[in-house]
N, C-alpha and C. Protein backbone atom coordinates (compact mmCIF):
# COMPACT_ATOMS: atom_id res chain seq x y z
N UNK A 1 -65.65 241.11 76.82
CA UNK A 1 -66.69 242.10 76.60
C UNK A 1 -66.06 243.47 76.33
N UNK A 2 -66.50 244.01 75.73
CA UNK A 2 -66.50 245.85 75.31
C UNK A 2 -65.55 246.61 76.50
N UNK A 3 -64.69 246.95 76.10
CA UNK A 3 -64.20 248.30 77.56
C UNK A 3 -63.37 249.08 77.39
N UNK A 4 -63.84 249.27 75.55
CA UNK A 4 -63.11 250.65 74.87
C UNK A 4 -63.56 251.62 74.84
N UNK A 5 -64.19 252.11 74.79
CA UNK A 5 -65.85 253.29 75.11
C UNK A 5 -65.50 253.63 76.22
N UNK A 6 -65.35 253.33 77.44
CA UNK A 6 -65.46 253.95 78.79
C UNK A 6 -66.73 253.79 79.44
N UNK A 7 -67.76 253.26 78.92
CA UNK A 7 -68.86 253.34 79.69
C UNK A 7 -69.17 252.28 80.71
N UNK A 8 -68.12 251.72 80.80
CA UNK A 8 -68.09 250.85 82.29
C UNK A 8 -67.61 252.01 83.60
N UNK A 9 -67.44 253.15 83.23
CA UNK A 9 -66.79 253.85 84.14
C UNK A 9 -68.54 254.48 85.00
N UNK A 10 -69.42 254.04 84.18
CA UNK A 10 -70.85 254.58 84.43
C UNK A 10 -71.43 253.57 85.40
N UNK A 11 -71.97 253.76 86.58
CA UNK A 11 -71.89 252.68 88.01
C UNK A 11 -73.03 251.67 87.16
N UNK A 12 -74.40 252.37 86.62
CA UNK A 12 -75.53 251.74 85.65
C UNK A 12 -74.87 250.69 84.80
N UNK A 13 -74.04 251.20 83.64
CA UNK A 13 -73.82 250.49 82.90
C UNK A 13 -72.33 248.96 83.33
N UNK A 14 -71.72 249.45 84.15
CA UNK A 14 -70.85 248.46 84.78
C UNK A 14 -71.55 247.26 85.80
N UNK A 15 -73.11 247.63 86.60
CA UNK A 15 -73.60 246.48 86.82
C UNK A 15 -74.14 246.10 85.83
N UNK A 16 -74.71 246.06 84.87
CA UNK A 16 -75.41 245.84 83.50
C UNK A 16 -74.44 244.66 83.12
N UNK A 17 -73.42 245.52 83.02
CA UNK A 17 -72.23 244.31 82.15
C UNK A 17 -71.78 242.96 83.59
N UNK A 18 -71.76 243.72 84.63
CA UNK A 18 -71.55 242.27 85.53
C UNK A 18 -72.71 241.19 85.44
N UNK A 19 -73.47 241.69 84.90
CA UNK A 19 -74.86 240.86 85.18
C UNK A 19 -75.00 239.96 83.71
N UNK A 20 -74.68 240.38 82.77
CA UNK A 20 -74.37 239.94 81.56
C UNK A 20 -72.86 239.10 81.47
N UNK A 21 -72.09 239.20 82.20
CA UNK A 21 -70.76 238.28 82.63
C UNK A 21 -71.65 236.85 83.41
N UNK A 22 -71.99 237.25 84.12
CA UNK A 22 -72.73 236.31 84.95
C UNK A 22 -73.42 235.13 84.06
N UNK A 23 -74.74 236.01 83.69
CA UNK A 23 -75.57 235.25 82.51
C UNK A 23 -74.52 234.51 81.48
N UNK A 24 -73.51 235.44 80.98
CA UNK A 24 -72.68 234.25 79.82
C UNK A 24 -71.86 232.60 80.78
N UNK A 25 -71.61 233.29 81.50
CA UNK A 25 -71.07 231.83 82.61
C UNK A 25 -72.02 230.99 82.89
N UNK A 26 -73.61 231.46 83.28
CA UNK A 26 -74.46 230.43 83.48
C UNK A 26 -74.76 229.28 82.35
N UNK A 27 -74.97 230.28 80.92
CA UNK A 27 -74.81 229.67 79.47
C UNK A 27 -74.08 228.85 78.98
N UNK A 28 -72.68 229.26 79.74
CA UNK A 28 -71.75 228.24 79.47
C UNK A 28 -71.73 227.01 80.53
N UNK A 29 -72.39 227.18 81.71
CA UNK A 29 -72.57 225.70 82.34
C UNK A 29 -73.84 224.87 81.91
N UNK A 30 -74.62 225.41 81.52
CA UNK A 30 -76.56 224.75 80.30
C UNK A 30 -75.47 224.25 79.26
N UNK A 31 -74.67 224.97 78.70
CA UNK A 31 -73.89 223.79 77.72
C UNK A 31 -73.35 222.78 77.82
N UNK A 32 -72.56 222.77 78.78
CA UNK A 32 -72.27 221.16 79.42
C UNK A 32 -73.23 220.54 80.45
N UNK A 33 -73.99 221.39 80.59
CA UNK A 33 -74.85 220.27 81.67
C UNK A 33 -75.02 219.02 81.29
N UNK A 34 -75.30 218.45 82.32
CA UNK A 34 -75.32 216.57 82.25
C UNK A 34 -77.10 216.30 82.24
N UNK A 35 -77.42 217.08 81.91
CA UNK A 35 -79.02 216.72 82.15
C UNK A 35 -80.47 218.15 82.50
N UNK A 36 -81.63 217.51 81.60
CA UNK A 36 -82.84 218.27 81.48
C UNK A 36 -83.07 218.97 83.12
N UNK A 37 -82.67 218.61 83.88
CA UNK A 37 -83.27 219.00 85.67
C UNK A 37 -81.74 219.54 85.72
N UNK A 38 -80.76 219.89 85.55
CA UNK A 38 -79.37 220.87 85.57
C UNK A 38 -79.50 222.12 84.74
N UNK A 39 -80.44 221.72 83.51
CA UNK A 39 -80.60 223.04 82.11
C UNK A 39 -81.34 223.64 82.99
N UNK A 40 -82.72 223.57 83.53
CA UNK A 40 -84.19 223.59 83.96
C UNK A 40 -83.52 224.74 85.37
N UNK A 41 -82.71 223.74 86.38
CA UNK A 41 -82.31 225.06 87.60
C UNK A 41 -80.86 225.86 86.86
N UNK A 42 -80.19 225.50 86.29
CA UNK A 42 -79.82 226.99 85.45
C UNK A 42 -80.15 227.64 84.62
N UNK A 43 -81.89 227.45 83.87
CA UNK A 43 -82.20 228.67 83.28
C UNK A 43 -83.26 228.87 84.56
N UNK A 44 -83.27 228.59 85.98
CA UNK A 44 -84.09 229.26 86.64
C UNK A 44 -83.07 230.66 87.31
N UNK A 45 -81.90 229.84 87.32
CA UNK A 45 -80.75 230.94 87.84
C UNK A 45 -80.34 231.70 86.98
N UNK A 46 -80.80 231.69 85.70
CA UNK A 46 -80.46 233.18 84.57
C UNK A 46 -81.41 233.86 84.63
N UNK A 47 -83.09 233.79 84.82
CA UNK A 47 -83.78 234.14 84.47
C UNK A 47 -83.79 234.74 86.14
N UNK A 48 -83.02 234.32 86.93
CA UNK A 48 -83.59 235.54 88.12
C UNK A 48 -82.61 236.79 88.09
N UNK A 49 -81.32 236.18 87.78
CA UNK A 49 -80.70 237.46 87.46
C UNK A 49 -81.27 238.20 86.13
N UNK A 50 -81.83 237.45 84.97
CA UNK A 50 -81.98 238.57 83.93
C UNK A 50 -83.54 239.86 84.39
N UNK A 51 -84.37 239.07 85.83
CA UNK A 51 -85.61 239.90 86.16
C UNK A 51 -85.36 241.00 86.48
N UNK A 52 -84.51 241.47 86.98
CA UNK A 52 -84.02 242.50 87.81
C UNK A 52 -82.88 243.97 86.21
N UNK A 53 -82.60 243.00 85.80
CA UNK A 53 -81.44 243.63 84.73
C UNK A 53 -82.59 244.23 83.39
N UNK A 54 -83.18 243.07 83.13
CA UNK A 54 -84.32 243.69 81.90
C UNK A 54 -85.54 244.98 82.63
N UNK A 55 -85.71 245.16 83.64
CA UNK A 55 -86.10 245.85 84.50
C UNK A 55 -85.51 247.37 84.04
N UNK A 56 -84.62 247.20 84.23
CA UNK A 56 -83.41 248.56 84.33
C UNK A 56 -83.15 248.97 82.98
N UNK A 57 -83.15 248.10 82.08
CA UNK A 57 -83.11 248.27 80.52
C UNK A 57 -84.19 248.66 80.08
N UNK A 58 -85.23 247.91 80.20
CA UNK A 58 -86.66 248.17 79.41
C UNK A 58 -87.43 249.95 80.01
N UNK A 59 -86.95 250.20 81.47
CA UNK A 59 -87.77 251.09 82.30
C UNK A 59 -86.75 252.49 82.29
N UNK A 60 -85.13 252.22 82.06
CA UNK A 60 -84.50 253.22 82.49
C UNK A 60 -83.78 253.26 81.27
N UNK A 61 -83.20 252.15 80.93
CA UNK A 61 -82.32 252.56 79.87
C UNK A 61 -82.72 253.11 78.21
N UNK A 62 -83.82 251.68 77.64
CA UNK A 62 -84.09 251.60 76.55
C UNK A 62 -84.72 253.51 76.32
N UNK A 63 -86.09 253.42 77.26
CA UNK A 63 -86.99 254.68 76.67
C UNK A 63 -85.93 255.46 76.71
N UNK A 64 -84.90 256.44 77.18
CA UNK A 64 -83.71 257.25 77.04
C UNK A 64 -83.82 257.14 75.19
N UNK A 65 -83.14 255.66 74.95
CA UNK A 65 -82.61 255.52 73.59
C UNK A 65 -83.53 255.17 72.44
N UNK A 66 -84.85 255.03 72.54
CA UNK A 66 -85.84 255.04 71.78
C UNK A 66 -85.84 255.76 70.85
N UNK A 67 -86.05 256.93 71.42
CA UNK A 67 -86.35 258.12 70.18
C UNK A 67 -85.35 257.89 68.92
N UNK A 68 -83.60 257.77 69.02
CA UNK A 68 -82.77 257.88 68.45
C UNK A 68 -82.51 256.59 67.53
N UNK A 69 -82.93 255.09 68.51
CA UNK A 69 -82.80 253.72 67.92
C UNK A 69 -84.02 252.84 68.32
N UNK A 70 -85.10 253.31 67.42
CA UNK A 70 -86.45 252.42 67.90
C UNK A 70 -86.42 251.46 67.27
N UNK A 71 -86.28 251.09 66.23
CA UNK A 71 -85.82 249.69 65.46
C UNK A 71 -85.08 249.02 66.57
N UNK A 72 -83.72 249.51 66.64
CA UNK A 72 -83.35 248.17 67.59
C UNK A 72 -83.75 248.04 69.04
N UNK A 73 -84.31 249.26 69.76
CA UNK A 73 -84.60 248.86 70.79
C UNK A 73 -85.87 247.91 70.77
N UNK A 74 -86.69 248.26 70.10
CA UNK A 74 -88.09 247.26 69.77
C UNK A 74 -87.28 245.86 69.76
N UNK A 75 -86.29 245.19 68.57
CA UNK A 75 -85.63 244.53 68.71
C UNK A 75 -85.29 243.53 69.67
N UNK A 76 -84.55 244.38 70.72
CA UNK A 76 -83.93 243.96 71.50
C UNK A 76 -84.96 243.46 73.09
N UNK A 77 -86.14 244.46 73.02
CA UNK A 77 -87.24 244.26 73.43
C UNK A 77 -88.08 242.71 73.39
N UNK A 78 -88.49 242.94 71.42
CA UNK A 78 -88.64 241.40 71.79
C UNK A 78 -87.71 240.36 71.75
N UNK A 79 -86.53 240.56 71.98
CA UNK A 79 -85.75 239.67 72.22
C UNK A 79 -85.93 239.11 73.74
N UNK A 80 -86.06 240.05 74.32
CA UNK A 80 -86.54 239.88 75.85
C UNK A 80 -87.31 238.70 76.01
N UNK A 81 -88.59 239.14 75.45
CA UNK A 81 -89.77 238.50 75.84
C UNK A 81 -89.40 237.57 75.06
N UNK A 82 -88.68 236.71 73.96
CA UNK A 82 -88.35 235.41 73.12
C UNK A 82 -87.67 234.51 74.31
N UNK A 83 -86.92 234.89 74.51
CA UNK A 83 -85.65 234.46 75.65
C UNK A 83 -86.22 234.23 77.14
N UNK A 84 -87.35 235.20 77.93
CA UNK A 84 -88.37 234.96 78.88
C UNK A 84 -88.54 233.98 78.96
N UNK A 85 -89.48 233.61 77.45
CA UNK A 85 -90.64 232.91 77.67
C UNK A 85 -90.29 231.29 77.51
N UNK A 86 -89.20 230.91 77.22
CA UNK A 86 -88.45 229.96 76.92
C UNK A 86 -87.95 229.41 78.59
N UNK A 87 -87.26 230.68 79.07
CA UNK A 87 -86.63 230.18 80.45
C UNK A 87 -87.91 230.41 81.12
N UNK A 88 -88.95 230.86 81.39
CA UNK A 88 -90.20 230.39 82.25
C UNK A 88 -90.51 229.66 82.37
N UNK A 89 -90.39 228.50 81.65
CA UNK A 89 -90.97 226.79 81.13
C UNK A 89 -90.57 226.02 82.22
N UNK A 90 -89.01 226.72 82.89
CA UNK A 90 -88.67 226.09 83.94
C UNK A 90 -88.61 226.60 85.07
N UNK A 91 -89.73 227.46 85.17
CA UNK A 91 -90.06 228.12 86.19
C UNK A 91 -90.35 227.17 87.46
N UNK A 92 -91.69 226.20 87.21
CA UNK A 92 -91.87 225.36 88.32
C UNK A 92 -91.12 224.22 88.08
N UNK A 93 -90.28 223.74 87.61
CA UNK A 93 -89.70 222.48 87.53
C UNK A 93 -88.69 222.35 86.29
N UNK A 94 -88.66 220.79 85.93
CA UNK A 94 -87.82 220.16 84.45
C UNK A 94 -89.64 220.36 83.66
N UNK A 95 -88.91 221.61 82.86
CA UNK A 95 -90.23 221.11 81.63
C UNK A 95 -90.04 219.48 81.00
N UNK A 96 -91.54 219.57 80.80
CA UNK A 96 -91.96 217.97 80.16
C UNK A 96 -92.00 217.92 79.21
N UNK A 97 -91.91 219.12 77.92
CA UNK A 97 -91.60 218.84 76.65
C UNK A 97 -90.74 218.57 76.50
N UNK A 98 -90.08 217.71 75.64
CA UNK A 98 -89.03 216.88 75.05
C UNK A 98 -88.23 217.97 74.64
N UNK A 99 -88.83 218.85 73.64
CA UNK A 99 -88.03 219.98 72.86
C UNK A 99 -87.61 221.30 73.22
N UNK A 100 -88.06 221.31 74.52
CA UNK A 100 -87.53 222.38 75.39
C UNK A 100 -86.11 222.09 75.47
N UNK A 101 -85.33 221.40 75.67
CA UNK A 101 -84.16 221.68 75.65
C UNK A 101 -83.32 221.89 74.38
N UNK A 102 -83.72 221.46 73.45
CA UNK A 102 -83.10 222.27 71.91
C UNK A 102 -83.60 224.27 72.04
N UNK A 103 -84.99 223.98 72.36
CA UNK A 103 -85.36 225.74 72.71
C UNK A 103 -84.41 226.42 73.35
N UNK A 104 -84.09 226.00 74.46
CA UNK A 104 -83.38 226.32 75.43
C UNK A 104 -82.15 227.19 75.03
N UNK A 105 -81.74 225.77 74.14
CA UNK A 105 -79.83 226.34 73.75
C UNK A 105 -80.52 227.39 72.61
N UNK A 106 -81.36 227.25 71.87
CA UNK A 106 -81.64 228.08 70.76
C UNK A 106 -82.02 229.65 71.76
N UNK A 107 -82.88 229.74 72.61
CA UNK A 107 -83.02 230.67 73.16
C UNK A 107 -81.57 231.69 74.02
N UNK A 108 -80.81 230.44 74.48
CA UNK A 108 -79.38 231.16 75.06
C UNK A 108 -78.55 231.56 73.73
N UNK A 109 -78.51 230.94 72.50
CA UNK A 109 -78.06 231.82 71.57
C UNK A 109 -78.30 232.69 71.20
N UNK A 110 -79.66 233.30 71.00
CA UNK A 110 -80.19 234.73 71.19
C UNK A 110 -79.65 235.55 72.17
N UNK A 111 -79.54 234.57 73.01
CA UNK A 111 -79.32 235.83 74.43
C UNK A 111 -78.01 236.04 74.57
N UNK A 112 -76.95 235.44 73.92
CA UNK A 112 -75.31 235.21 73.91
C UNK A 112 -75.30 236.67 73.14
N UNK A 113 -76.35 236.80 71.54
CA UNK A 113 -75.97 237.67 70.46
C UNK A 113 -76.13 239.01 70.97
N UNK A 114 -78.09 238.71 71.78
CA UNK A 114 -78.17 239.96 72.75
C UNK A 114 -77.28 241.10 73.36
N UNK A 115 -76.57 240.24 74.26
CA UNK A 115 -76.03 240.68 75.09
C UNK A 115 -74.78 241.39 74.36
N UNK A 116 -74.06 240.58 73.57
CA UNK A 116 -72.79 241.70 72.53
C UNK A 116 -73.44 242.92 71.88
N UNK A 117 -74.94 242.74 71.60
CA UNK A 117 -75.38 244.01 70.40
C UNK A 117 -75.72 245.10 71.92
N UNK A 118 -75.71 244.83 73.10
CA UNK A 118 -75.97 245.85 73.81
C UNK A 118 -74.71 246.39 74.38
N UNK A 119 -73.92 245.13 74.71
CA UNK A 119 -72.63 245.66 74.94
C UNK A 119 -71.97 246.50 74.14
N UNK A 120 -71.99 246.13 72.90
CA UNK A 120 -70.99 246.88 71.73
C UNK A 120 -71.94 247.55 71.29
N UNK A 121 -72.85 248.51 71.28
CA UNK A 121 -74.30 248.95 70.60
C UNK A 121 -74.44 249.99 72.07
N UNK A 122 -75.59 249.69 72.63
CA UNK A 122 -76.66 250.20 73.08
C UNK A 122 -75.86 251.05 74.31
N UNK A 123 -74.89 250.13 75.25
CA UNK A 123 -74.06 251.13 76.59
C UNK A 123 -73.36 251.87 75.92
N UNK A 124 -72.25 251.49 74.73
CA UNK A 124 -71.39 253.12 74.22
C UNK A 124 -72.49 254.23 73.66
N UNK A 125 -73.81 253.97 72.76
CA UNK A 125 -74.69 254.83 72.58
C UNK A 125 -75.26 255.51 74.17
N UNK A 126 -75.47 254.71 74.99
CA UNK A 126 -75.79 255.41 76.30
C UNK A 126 -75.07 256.00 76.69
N UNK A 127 -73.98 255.79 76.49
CA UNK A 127 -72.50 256.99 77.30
C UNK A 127 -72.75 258.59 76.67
N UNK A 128 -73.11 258.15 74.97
CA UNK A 128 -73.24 259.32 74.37
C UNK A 128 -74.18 260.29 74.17
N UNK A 129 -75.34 260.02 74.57
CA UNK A 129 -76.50 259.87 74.21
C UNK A 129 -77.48 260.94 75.38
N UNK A 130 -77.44 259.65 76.61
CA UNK A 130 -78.18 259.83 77.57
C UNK A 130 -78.07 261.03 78.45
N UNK A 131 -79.07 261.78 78.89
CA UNK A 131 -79.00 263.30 79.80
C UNK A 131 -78.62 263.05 81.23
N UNK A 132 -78.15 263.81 82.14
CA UNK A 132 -78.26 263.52 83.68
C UNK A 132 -79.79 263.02 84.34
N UNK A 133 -81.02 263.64 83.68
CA UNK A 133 -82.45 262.97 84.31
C UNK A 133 -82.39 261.53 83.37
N UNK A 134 -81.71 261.18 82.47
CA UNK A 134 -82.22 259.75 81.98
C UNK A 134 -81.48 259.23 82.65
N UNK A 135 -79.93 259.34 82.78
CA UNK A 135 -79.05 258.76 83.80
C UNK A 135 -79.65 258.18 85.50
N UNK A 136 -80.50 259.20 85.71
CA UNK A 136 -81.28 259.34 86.81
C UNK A 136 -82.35 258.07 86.80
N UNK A 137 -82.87 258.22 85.61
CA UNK A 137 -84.00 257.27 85.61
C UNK A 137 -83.67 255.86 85.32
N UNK A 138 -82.39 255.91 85.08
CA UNK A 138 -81.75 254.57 84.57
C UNK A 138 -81.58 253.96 86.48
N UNK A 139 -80.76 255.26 87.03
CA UNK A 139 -80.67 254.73 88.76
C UNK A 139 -81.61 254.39 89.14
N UNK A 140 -82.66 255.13 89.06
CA UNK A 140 -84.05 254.61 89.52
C UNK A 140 -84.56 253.47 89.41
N UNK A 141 -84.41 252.94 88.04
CA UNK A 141 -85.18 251.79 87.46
C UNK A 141 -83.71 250.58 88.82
N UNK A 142 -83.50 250.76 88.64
CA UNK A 142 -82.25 249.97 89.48
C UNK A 142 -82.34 249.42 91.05
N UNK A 143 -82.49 251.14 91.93
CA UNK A 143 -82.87 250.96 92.68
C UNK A 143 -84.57 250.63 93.33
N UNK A 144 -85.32 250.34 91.82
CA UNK A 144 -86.71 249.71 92.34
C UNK A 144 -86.53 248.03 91.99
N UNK A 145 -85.52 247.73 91.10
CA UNK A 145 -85.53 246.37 90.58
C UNK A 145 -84.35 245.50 91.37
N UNK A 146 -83.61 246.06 92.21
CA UNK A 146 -82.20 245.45 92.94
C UNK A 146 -81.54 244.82 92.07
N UNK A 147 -81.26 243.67 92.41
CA UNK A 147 -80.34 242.73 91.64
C UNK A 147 -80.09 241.35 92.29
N UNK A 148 -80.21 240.41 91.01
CA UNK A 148 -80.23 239.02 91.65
C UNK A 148 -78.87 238.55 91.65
N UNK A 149 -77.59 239.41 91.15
CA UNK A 149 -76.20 238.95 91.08
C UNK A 149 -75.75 238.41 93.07
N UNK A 150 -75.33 237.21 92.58
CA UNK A 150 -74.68 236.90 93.58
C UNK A 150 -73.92 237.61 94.55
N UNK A 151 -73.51 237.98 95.32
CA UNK A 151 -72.40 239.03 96.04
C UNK A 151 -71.18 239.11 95.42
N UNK A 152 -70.48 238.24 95.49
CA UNK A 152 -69.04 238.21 94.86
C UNK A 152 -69.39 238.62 93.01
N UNK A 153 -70.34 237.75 92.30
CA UNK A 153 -70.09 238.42 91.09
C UNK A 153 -70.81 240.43 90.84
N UNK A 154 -71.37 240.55 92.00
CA UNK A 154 -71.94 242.19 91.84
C UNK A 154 -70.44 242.79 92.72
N UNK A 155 -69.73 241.81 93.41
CA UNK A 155 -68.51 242.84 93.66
C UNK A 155 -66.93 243.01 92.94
N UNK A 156 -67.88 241.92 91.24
CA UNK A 156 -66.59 241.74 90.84
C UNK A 156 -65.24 240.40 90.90
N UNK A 157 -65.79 239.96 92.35
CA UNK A 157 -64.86 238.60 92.92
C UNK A 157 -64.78 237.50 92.35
């Protein structure tokens, strides 16, 4: 991932990216999974870490960068809700559509591309960009949404 910019040095944008490390590792175990009820509880375990992270983006980060990149934040927005609504399916269980699991990988490829256009995109524009009250509101959105990262991967371990 990205860590020429410096904006991992920003506490916001360095859990952002742990949480997006995370999510690519979960992606990469839905790829080898051995089965529809293994895809089903690891897109329940992406989608709890991504509740908390799209939280902080959509509430603190994005509006900051709107004004300057509304095309892609809209974008990246409904990329959100594409990628959601896909891993919700396995919200209560193994979805029963057959074709949910082609969705699935099709939906984690979105979210693979996602995650580089914000990494390489949207946090170096936030380094540059954003004021001390958006910075603020970015903490905010954070400390109302916590975080579903495991301990060891929010400490890095």
């Amino acid at each position: 991932m990205c860590e020429y910019c410096g904006c991992q040095a920003v506490t916001a944008i360095a859990e952002l990216t742990a949480e997006h490390d995370h999510v690519v590792a979960l992606i990469s175990r839905v790829r080898t999974s051995t089965g529809v009820a293994q895809m089903a509880e690891l897109a329940r375990e992406i989608a709890a870490v991504l509740g908390p992270h799209t939280v902080v983006e959509e509430q603190g980060l994005f509006p900051a960068l709107a004004g300057e990149f509304a095309e892609h934040i809209d974008r990246l927005t409904a990329e959100h809700r594409r990628i959601e609504s896909v891993l919700d399916e396995a919200a209560g269980g193994v979805p029963e559509d057959p074709d949910w699991p082609g969705r699935l990988l099709a939906a984690l490829h979105v979210l693979r591309e996602h995650i580089l256009a914000e990494q390489d995109g949207v946090f170096p524009a936030a380094l540059g960009f954003l004021s001390t009250d958006e910075w603020a509101a970015v903490d905010a959105a954070r400390a109302r949404a916590g975080s579903a990262l495991p301990e060891k991967a929010a400490s890095g371990g």
